[in-house]
C-alpha atoms as a PDB file:
ATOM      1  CA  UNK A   1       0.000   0.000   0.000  1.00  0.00           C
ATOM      2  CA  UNK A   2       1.564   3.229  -1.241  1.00  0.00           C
ATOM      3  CA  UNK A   3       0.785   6.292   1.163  1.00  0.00           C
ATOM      4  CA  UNK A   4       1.312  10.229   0.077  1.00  0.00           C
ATOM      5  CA  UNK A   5       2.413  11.145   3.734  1.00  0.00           C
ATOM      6  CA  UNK A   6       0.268  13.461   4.017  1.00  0.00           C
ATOM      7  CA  UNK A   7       0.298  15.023   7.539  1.00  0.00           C
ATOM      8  CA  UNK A   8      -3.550  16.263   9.061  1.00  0.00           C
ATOM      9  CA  UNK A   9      -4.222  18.000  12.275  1.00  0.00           C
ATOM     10  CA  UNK A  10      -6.485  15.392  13.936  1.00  0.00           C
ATOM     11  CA  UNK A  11      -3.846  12.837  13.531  1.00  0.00           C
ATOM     12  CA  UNK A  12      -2.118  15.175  16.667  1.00  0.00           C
ATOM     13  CA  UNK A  13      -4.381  13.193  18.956  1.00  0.00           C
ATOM     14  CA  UNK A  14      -2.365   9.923  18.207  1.00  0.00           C
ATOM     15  CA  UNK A  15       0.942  11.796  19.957  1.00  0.00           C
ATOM     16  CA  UNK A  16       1.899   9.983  22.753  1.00  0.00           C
ATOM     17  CA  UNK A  17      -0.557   7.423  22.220  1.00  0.00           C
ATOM     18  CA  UNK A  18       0.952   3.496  21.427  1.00  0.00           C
ATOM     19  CA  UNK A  19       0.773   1.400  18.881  1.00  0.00           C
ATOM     20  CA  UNK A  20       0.702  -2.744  19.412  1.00  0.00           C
ATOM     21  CA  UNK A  21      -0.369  -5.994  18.551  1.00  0.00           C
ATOM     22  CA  UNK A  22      -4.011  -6.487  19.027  1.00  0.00           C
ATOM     23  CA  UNK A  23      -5.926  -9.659  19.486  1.00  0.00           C
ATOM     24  CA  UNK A  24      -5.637 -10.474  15.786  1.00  0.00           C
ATOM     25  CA  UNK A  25      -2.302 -10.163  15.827  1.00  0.00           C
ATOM     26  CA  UNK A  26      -2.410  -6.764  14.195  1.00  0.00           C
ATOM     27  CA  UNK A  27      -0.459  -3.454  15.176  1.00  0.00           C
ATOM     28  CA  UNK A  28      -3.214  -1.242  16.135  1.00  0.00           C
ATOM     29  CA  UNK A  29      -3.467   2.102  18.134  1.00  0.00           C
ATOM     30  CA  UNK A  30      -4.253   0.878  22.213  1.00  0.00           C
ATOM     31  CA  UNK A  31      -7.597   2.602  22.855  1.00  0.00           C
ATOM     32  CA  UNK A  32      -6.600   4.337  26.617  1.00  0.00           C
ATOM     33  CA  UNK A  33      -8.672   6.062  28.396  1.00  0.00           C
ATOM     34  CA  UNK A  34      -7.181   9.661  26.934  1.00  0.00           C
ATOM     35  CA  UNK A  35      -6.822   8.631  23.853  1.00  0.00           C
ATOM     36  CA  UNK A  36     -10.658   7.701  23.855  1.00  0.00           C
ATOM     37  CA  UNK A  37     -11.623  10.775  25.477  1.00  0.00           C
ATOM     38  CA  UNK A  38      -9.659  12.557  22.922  1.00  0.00           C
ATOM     39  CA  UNK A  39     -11.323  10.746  20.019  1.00  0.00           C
ATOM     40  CA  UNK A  40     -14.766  11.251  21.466  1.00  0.00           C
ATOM     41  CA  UNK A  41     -14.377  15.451  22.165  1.00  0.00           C
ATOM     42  CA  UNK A  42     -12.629  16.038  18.891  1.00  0.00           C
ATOM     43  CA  UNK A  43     -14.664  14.072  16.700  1.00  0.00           C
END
């Protein structure tokens, strides 16, 4: 998958926030609590 690398404000809320293996056995962003309340005031 090719990406442009593009750069977009609301992807700010990701800073600090950590990236592992999920169930699946995917990387995938770990949903904490700041990071959810983050996603659901800036929606």
């Amino acid at each position: 998958m090719a990406s442009t690398c593009e750069y977009r404000p609301q992807y700010a809320r990701y800073k600090g926030a950590k990236c592992a293996r999920n169930v699946a056995g995917r990387c995938a962003w770990v949903e904490t609590p700041t990071l959810k309340a983050c996603l659901a005031n800036n929606s």
